[in-house]
C-alpha atoms as a PDB file:
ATOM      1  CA  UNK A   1      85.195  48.985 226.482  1.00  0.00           C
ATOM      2  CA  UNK A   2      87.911  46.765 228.256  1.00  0.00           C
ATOM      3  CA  UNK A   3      87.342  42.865 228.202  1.00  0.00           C
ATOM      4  CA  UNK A   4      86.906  41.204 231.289  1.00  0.00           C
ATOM      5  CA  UNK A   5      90.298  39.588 230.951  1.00  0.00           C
ATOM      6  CA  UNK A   6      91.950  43.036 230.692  1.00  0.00           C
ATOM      7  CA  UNK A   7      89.917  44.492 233.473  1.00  0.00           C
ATOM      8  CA  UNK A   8      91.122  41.013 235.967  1.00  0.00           C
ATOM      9  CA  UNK A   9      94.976  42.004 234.661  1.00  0.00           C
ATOM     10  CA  UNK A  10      94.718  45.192 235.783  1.00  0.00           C
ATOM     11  CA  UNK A  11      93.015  44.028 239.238  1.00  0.00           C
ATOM     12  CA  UNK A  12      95.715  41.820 239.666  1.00  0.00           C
ATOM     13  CA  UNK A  13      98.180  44.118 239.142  1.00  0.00           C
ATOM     14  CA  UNK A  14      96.378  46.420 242.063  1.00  0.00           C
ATOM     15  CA  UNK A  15      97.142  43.377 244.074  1.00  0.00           C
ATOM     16  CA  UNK A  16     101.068  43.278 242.910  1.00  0.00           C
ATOM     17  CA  UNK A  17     101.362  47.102 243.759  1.00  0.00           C
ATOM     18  CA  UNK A  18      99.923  46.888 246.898  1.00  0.00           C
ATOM     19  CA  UNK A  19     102.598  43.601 247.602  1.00  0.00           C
ATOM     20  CA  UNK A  20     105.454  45.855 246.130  1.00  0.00           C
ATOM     21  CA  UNK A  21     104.453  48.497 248.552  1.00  0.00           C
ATOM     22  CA  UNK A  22     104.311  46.064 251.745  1.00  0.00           C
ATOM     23  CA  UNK A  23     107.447  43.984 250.656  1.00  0.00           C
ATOM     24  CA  UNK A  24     109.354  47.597 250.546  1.00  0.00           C
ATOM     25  CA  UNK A  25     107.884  48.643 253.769  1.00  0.00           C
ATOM     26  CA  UNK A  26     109.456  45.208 255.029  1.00  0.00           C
ATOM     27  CA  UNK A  27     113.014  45.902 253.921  1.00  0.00           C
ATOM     28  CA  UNK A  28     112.607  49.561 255.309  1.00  0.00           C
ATOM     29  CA  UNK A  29     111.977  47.446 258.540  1.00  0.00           C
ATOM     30  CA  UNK A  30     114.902  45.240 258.204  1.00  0.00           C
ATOM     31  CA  UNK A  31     117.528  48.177 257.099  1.00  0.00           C
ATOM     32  CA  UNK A  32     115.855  50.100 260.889  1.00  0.00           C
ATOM     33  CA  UNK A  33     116.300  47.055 262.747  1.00  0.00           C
ATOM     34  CA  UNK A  34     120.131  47.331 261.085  1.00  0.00           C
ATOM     35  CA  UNK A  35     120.510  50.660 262.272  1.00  0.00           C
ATOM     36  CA  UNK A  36     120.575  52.105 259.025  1.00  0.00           C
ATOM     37  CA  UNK A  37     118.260  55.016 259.308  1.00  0.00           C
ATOM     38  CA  UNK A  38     118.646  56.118 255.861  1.00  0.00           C
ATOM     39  CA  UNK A  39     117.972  52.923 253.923  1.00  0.00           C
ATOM     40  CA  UNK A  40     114.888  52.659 256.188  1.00  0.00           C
ATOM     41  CA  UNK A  41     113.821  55.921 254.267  1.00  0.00           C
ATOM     42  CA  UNK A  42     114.602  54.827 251.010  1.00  0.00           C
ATOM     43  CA  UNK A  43     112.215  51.684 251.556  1.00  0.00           C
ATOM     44  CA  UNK A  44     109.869  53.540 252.876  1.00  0.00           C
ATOM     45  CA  UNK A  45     109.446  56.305 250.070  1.00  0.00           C
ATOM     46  CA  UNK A  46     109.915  53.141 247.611  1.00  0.00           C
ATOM     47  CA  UNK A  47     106.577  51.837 249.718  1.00  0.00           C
ATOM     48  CA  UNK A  48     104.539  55.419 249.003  1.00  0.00           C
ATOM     49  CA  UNK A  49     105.350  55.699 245.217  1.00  0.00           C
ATOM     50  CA  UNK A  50     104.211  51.495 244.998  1.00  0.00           C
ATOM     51  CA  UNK A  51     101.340  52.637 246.933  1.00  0.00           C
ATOM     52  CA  UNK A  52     100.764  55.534 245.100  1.00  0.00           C
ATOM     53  CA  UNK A  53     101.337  53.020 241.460  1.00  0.00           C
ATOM     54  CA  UNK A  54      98.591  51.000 242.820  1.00  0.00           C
ATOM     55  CA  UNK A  55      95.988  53.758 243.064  1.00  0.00           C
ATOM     56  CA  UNK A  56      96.545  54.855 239.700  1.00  0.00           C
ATOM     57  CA  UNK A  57      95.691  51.720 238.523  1.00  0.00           C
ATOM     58  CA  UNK A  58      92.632  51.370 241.249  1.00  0.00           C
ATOM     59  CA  UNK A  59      91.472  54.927 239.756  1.00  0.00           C
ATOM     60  CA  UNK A  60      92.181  54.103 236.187  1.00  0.00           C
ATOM     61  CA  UNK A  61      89.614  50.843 235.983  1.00  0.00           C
ATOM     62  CA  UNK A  62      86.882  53.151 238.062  1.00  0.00           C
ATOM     63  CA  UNK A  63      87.636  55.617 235.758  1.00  0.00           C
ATOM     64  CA  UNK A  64      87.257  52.725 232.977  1.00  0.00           C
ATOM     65  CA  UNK A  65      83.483  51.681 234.711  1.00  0.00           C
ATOM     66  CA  UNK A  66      85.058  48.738 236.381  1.00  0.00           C
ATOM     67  CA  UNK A  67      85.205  47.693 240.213  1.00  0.00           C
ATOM     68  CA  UNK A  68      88.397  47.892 241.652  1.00  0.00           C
ATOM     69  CA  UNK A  69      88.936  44.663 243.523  1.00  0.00           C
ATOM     70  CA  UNK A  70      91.359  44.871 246.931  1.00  0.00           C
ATOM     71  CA  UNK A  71      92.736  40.976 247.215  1.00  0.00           C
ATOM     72  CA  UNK A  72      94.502  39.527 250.087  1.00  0.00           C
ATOM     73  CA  UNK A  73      98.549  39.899 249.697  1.00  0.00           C
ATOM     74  CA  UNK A  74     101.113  37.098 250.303  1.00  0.00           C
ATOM     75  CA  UNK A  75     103.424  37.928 253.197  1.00  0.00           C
ATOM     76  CA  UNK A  76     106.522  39.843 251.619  1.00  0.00           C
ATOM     77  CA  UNK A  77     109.512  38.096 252.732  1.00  0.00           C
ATOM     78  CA  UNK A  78     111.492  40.108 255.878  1.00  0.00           C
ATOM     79  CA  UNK A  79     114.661  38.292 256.536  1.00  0.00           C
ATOM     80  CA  UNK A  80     117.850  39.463 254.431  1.00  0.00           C
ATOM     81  CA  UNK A  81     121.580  38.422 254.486  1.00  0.00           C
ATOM     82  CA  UNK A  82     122.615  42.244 254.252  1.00  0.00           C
ATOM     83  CA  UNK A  83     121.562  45.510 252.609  1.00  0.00           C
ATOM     84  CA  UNK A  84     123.327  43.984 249.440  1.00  0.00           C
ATOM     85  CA  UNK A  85     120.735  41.299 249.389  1.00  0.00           C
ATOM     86  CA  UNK A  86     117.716  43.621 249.973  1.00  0.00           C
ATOM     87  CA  UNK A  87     118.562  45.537 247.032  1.00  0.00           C
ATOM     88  CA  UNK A  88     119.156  42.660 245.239  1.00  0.00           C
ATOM     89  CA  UNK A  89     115.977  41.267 246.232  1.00  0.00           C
ATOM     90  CA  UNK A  90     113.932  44.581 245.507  1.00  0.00           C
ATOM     91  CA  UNK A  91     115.421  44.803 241.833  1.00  0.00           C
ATOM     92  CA  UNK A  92     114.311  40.666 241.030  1.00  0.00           C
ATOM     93  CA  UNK A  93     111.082  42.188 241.864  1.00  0.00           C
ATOM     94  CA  UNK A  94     111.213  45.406 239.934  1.00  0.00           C
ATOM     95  CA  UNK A  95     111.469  43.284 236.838  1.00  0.00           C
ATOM     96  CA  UNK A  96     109.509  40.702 237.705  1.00  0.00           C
ATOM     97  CA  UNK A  97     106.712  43.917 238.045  1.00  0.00           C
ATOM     98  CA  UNK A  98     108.067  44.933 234.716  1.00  0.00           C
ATOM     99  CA  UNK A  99     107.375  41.353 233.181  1.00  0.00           C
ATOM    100  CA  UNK A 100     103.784  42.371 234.512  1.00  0.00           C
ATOM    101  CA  UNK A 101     103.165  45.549 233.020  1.00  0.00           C
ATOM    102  CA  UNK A 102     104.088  44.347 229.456  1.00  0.00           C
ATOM    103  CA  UNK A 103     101.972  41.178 230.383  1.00  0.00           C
ATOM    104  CA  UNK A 104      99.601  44.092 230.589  1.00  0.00           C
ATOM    105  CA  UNK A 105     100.669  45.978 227.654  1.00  0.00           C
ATOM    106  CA  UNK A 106     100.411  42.896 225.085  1.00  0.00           C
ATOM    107  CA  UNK A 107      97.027  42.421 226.247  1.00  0.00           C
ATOM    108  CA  UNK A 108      96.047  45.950 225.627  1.00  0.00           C
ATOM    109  CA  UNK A 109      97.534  46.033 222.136  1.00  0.00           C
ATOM    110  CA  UNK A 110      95.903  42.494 221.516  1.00  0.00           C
ATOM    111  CA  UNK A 111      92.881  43.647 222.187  1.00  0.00           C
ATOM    112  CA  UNK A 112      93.496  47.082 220.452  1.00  0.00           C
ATOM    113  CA  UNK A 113      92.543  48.832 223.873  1.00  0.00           C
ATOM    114  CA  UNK A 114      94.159  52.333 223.019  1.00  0.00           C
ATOM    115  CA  UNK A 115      93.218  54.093 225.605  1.00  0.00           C
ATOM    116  CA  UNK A 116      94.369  51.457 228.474  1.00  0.00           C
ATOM    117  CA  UNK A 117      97.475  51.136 226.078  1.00  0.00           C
ATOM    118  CA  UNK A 118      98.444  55.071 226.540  1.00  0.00           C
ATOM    119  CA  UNK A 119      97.863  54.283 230.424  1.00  0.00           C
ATOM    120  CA  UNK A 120     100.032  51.923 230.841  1.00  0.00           C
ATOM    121  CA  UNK A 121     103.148  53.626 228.612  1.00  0.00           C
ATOM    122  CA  UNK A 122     103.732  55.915 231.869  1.00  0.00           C
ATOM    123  CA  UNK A 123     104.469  52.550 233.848  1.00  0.00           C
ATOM    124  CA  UNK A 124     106.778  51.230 231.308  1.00  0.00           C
ATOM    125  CA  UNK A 125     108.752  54.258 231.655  1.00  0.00           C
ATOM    126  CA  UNK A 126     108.448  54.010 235.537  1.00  0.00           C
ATOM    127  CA  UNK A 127     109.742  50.250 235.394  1.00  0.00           C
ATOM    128  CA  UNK A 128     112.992  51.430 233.145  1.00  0.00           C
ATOM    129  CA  UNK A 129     113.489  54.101 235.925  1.00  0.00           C
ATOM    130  CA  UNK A 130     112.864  51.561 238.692  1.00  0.00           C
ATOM    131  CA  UNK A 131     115.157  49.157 237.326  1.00  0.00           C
ATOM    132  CA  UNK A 132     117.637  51.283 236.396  1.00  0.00           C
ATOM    133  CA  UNK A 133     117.760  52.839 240.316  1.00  0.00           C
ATOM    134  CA  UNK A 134     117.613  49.359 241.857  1.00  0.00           C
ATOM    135  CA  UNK A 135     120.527  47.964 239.526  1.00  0.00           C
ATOM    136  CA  UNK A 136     122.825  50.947 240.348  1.00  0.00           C
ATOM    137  CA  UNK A 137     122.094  50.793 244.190  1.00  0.00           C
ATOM    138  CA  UNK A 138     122.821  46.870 244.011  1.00  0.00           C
ATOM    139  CA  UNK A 139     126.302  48.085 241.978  1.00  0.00           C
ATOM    140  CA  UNK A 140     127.112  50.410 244.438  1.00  0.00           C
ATOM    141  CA  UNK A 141     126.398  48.177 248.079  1.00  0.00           C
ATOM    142  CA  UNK A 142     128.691  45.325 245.794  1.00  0.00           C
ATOM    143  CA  UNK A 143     131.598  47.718 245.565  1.00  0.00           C
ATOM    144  CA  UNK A 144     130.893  49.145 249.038  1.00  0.00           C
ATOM    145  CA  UNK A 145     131.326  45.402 250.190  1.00  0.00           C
ATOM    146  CA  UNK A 146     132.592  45.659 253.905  1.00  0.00           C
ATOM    147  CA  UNK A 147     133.778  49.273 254.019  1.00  0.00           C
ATOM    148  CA  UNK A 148     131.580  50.712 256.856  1.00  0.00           C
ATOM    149  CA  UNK A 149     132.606  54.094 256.062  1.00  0.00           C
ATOM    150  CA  UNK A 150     131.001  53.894 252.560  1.00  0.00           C
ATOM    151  CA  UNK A 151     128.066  52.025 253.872  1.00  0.00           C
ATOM    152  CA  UNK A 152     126.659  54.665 255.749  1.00  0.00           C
ATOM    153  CA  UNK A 153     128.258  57.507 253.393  1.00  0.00           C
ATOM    154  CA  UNK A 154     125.313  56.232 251.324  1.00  0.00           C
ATOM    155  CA  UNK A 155     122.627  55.696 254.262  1.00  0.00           C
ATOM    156  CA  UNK A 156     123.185  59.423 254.590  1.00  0.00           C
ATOM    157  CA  UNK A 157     122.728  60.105 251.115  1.00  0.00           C
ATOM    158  CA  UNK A 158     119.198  57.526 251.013  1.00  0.00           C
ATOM    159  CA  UNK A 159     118.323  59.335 254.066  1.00  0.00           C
ATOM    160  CA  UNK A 160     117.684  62.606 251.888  1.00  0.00           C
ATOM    161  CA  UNK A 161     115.153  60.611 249.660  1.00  0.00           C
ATOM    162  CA  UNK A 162     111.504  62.016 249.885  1.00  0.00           C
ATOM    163  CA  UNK A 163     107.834  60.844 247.659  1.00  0.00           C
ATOM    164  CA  UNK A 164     106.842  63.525 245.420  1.00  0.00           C
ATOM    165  CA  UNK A 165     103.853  62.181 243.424  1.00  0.00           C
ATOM    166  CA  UNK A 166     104.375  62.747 240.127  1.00  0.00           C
ATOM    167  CA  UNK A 167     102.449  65.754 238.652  1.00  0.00           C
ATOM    168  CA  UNK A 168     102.198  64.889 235.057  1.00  0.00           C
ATOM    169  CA  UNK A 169     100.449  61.310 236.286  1.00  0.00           C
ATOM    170  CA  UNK A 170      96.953  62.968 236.632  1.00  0.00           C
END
């Protein structure tokens, strides 16, 4: 049976999902207003799969015999410099959600809560994945720097990006 403490982690990381989606859905906002059609889409496919990471964990503690708990978000931040500092935004909050999920982890494996332990290796991999896209985006807009011809060689290749729920994440 998970501890109350585990089950209010994993609430609270509902809550940090559901941000994650929103604060993504607020940069695909920004990159529209910048006429940059396909880093829109990027953000907002980035703002399904955080969606989509929240209701696995809103699903997992029903499945568990807990009540999922929807919290009021903080208002994602909606102003950027450029792209460039988007992305770099967006991957300071990848591993700051990465931080959270091993928060989550070492709890588990305190508490020798296997089966919440096996849940939440398939988001550890996800954050290595997330991180690694986020850092080699940032990478790429920093050697793009002001050639306009590479920026939107790459907001045509973003544009391309679709959500495909994972199927092995039943």
């Amino acid at each position: 049976m998970i501890s109350e403490k585990l089950m209010n982690e994993l609430n609270v990381q509902v809550k940090h999902e559901l941000f994650s989606s929103n604060l993504y859905l607020s940069m695909a906002s920004y990159c529209a207003d910048e006429d940059l059609m396909g880093f829109a889409n990027f953000f907002r496919v980035q703002a399904e799969e955080e969606k989509f990471h929240a209701m696995k964990f809103f699903d997992y503690i029903i499945e568990r015999n807990g009540r999922a708990k929807i919290s009021a978000l903080d208002e994602p931040k909606s102003d950027f410099s450029s792209v460039l500092d988007a992305f770099e935004h967006a991957y300071e909050h990848e591993q700051f959600v990465t931080k959270r999920i091993y928060t989550l982890m070492d709890l588990a494996m305190e508490e020798r809560e296997h089966a919440t332990i096996s849940f939440l290796k398939w988001f550890i991999d996800e954050q290595v994945e997330e991180e690694s896209m986020f850092n080699g985006l940032v990478k790429k807009l920093q050697r793009i720097g002001d050639n306009a011809n590479a920026l939107y060689m790459l907001d045509a290749e973003l544009a391309q990006r679709v959500f495909t729920p994972p199927v092995a994440a039943e």
